[in-house]
Each structure stands twice: as C-alpha cells, then as structure tokens.
PDB file of N, CA and C in Angstrom:
ATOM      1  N   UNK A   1     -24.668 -57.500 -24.805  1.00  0.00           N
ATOM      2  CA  UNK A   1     -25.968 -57.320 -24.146  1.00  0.00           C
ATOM      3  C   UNK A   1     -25.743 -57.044 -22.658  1.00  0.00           C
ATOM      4  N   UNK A   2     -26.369 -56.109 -22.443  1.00  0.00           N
ATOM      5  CA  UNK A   2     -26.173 -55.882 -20.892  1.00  0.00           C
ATOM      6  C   UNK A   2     -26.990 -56.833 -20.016  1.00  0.00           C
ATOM      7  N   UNK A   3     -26.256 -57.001 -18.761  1.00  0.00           N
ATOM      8  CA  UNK A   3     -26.679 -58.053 -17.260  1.00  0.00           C
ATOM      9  C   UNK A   3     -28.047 -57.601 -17.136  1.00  0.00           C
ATOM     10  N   UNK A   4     -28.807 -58.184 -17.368  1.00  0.00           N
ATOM     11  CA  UNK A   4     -30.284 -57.916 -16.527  1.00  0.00           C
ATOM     12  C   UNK A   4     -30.115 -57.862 -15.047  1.00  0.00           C
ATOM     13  N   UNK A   5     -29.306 -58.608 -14.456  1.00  0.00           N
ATOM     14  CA  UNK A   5     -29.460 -58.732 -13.011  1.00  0.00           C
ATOM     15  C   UNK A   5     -28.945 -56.976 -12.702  1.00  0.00           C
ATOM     16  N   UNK A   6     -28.310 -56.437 -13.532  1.00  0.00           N
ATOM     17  CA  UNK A   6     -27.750 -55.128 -12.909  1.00  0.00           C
ATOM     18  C   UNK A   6     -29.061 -53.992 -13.232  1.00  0.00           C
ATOM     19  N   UNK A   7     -29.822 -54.079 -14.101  1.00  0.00           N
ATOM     20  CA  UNK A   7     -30.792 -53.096 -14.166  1.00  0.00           C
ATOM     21  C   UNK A   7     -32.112 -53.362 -13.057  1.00  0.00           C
ATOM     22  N   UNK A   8     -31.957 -55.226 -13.236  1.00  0.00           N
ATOM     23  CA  UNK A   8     -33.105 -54.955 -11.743  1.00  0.00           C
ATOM     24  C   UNK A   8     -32.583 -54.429 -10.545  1.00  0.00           C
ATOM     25  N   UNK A   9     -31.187 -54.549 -10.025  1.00  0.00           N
ATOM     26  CA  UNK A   9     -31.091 -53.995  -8.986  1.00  0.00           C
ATOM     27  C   UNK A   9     -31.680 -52.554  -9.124  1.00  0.00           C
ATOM     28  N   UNK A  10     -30.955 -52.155  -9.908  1.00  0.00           N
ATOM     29  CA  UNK A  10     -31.467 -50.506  -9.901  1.00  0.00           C
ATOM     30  C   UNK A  10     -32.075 -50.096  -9.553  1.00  0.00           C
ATOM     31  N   UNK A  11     -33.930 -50.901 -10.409  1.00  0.00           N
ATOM     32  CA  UNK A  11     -35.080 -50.797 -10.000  1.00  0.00           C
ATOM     33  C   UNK A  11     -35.343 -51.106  -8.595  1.00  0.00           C
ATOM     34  N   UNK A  12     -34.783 -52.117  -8.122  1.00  0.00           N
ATOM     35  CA  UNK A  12     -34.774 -52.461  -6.419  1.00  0.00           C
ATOM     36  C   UNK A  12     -34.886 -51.351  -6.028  1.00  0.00           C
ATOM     37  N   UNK A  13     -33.287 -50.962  -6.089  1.00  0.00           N
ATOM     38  CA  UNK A  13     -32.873 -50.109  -4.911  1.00  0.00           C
ATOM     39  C   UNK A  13     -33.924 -49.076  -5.125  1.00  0.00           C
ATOM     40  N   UNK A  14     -33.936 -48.623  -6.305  1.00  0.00           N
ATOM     41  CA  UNK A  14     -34.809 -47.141  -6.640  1.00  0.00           C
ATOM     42  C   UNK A  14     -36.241 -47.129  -6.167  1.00  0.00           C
ATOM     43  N   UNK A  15     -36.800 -48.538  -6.401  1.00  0.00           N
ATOM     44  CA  UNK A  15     -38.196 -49.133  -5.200  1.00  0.00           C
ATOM     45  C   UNK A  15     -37.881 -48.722  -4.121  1.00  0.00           C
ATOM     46  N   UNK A  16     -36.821 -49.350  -3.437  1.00  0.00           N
ATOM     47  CA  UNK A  16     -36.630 -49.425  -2.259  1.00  0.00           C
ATOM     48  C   UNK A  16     -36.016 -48.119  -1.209  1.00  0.00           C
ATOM     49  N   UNK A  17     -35.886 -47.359  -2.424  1.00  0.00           N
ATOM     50  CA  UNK A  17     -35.091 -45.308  -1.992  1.00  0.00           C
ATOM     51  C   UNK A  17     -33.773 -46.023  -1.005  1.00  0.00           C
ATOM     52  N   UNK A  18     -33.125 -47.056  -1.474  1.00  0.00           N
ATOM     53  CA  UNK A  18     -31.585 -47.193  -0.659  1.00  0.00           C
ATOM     54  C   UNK A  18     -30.381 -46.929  -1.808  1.00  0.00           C
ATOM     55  N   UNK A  19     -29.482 -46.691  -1.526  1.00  0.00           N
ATOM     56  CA  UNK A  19     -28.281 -46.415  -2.074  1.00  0.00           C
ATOM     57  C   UNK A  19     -27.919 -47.581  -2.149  1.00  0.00           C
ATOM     58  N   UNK A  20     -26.513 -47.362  -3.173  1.00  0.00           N
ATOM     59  CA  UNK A  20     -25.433 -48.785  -2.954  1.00  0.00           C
ATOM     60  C   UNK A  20     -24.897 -48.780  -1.891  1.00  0.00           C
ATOM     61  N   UNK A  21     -24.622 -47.383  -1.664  1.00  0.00           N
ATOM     62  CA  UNK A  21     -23.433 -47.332  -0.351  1.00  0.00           C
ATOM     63  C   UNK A  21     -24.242 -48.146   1.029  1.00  0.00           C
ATOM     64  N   UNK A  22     -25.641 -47.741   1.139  1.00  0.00           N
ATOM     65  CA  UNK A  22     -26.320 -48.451   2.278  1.00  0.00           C
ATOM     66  C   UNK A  22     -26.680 -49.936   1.962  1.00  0.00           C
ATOM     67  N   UNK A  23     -26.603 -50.502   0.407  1.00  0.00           N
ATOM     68  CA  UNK A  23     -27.416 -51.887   0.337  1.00  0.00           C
ATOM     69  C   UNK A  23     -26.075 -52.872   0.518  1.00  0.00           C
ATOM     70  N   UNK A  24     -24.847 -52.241   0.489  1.00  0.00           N
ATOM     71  CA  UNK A  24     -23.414 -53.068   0.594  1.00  0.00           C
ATOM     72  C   UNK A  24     -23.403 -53.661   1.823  1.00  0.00           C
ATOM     73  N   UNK A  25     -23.173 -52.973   3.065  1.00  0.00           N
ATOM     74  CA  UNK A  25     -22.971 -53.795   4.090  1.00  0.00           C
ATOM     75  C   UNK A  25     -24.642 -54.792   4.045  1.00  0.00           C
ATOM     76  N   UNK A  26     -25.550 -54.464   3.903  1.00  0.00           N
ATOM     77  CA  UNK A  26     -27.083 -54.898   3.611  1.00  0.00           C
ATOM     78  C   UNK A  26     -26.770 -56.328   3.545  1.00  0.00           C
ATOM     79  N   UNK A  27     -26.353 -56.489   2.077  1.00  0.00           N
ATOM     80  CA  UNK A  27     -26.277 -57.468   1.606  1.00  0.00           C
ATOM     81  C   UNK A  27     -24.682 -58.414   2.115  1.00  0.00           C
ATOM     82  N   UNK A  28     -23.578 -57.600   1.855  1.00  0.00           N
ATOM     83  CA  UNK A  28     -22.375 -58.211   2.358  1.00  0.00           C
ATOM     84  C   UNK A  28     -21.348 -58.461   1.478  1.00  0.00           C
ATOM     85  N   UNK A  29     -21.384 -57.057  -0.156  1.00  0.00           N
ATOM     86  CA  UNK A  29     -21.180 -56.939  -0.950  1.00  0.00           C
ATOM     87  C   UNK A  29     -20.529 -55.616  -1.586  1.00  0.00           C
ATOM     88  N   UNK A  30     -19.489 -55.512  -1.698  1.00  0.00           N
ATOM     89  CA  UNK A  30     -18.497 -54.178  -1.675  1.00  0.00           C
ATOM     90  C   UNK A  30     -19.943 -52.986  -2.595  1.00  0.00           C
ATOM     91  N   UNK A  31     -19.317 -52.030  -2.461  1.00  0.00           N
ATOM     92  CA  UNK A  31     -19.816 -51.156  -3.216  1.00  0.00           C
ATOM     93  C   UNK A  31     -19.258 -50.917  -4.468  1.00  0.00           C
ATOM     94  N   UNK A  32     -18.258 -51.260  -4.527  1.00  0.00           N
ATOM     95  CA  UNK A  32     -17.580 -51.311  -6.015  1.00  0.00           C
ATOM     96  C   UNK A  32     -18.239 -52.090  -6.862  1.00  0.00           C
ATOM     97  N   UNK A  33     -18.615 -53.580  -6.329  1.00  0.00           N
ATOM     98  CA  UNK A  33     -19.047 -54.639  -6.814  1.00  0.00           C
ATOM     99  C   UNK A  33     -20.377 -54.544  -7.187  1.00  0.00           C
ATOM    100  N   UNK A  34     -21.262 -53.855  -6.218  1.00  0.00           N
ATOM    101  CA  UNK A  34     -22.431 -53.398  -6.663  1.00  0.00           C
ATOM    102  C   UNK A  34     -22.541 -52.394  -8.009  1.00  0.00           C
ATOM    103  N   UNK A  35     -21.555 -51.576  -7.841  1.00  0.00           N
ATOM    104  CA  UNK A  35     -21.327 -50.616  -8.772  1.00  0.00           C
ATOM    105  C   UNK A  35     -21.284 -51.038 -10.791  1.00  0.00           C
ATOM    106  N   UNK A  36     -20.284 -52.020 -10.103  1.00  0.00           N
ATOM    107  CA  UNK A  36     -19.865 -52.830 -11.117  1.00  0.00           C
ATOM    108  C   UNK A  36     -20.921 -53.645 -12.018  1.00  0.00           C
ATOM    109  N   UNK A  37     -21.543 -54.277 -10.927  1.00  0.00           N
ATOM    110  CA  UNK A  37     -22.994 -54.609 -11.242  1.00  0.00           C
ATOM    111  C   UNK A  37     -24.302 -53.728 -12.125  1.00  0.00           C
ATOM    112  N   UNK A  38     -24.415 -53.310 -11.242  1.00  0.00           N
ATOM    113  CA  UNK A  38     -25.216 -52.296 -12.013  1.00  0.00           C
ATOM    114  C   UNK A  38     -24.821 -51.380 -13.026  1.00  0.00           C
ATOM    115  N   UNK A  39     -23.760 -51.924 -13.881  1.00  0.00           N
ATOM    116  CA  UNK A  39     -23.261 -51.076 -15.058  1.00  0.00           C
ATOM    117  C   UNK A  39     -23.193 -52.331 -16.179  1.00  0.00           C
ATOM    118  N   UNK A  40     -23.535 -53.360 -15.795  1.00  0.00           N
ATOM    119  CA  UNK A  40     -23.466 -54.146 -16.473  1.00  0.00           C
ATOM    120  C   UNK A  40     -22.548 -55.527 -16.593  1.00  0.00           C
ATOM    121  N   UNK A  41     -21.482 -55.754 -15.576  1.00  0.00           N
ATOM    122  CA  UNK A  41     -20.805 -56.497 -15.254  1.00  0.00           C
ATOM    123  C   UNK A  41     -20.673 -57.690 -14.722  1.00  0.00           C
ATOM    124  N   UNK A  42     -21.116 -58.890 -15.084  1.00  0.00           N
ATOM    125  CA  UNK A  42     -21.333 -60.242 -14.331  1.00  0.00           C
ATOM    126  C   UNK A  42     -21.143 -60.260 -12.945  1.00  0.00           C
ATOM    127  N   UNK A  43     -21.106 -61.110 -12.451  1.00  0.00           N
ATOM    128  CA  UNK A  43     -20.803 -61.435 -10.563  1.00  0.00           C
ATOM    129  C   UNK A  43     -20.688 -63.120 -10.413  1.00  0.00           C
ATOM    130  N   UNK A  44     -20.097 -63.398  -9.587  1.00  0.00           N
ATOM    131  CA  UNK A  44     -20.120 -64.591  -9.515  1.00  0.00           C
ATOM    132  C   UNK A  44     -21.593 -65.319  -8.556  1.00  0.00           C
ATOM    133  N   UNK A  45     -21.401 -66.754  -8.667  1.00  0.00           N
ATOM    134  CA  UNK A  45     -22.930 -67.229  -7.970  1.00  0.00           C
ATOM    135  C   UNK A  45     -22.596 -66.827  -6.568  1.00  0.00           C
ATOM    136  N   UNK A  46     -21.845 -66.842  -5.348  1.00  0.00           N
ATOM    137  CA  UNK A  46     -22.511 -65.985  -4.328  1.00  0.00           C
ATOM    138  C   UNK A  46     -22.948 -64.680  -4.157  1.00  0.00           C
ATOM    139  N   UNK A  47     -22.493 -63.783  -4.923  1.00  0.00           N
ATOM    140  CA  UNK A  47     -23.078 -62.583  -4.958  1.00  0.00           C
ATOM    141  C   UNK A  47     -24.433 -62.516  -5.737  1.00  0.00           C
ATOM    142  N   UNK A  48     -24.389 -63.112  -6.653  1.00  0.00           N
ATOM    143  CA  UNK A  48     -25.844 -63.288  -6.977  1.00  0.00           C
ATOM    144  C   UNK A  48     -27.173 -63.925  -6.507  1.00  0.00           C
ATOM    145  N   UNK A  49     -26.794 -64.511  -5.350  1.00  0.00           N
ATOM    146  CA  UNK A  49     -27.402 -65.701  -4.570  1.00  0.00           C
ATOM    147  C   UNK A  49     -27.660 -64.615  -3.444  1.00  0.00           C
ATOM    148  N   UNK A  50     -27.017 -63.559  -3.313  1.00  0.00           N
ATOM    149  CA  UNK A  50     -27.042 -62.848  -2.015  1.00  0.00           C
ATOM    150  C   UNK A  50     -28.069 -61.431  -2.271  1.00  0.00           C
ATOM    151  N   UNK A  51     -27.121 -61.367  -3.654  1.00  0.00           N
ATOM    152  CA  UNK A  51     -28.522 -60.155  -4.666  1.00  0.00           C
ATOM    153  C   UNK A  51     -29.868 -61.217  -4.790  1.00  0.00           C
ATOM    154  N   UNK A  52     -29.915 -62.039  -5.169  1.00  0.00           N
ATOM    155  CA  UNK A  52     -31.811 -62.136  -5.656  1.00  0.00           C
ATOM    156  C   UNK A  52     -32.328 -62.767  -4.209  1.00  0.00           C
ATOM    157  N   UNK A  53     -31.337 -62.595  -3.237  1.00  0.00           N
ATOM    158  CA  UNK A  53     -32.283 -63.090  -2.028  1.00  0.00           C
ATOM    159  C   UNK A  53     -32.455 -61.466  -1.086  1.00  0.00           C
ATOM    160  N   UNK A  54     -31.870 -60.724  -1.508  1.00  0.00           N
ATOM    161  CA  UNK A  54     -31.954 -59.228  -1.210  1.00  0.00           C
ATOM    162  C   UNK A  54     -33.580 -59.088  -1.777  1.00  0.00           C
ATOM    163  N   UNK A  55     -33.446 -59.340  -3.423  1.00  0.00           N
ATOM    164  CA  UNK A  55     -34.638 -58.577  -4.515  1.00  0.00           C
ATOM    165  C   UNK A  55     -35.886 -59.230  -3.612  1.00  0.00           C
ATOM    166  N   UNK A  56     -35.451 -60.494  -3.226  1.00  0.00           N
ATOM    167  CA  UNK A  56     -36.986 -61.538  -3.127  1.00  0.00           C
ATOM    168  C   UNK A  56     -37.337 -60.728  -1.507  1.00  0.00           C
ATOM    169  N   UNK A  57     -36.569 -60.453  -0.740  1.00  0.00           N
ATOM    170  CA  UNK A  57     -36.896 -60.211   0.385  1.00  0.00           C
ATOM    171  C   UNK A  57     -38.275 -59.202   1.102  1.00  0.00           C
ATOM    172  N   UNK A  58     -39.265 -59.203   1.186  1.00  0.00           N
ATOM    173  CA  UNK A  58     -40.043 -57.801   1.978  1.00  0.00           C
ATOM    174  C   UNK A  58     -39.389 -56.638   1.977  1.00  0.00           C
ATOM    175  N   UNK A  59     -39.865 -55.642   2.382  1.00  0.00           N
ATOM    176  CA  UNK A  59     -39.208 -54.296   2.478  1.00  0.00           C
ATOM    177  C   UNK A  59     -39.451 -54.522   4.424  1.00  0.00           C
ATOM    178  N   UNK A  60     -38.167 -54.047   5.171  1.00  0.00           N
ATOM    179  CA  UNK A  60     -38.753 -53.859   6.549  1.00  0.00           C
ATOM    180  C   UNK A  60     -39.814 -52.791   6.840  1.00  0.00           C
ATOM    181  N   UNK A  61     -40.330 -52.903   8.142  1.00  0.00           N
ATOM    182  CA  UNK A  61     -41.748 -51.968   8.346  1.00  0.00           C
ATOM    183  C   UNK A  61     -41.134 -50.666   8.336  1.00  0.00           C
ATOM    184  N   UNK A  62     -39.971 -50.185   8.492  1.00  0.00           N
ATOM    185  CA  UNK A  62     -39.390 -49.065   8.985  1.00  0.00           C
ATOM    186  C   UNK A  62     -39.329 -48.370   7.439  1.00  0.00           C
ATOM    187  N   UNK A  63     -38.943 -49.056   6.239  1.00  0.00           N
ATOM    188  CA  UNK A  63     -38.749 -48.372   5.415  1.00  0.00           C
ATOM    189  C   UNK A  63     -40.220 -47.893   4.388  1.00  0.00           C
ATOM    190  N   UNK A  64     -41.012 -49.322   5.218  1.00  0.00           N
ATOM    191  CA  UNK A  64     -42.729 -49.513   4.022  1.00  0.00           C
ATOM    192  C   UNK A  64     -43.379 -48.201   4.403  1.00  0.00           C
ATOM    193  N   UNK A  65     -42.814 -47.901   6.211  1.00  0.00           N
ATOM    194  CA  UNK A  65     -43.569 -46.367   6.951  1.00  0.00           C
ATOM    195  C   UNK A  65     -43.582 -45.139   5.539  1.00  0.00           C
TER     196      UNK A  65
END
C-alpha cells in the first residue's frame, strides 16, 4: 500500500504551485528524500514532523497574491 503522507504532499505542493527542489531547503529536507517520499517511501519521525508542520502551515501572503 502506498504512504499516504507522500500523495498528500503532492497535493500540497501542487496547492501550493512549489516544487520539491524549492520546498527542500523550505522545510530542511533533501530533495531526494522528498522525492523518495512522494513515490511512496516511509521517512522517519523528524521528517515527518517537519512535513505535516509544512502541510498545517498558511500559505505566505506573497504566494496567496
């Protein structure tokens, strides 16, 4: 069964029109790892702690423009 946590990012980012390459330093999380993620691949609890506090976060005003 595939990671749910990797298809919501998706939807995030794809909400949010950011890349992995831009949500990596974002968050503080390789791009591989994101990658990895979003294909279906577990993560350990700080990266996931760092992803659903990304998901929970507002969008800044710059990007809501």
């Amino acid at each position: 069964m595939p990671n749910p946590l990797g298809r919501m990012l998706r939807l995030y980012r794809a909400h949010r029109e950011i890349t992995v390459r831009e949500l990596a330093p974002e968050v503080g999380v390789s791009i591989a790892t994101l990658s990895r993620i979003e294909r279906g691949a577990e993560c350990d609890v700080p990266t996931f702690l760092k992803l659903v506090s990304w998901m929970r976060a507002p969008e800044s005003k710059e990007r809501a423009a």
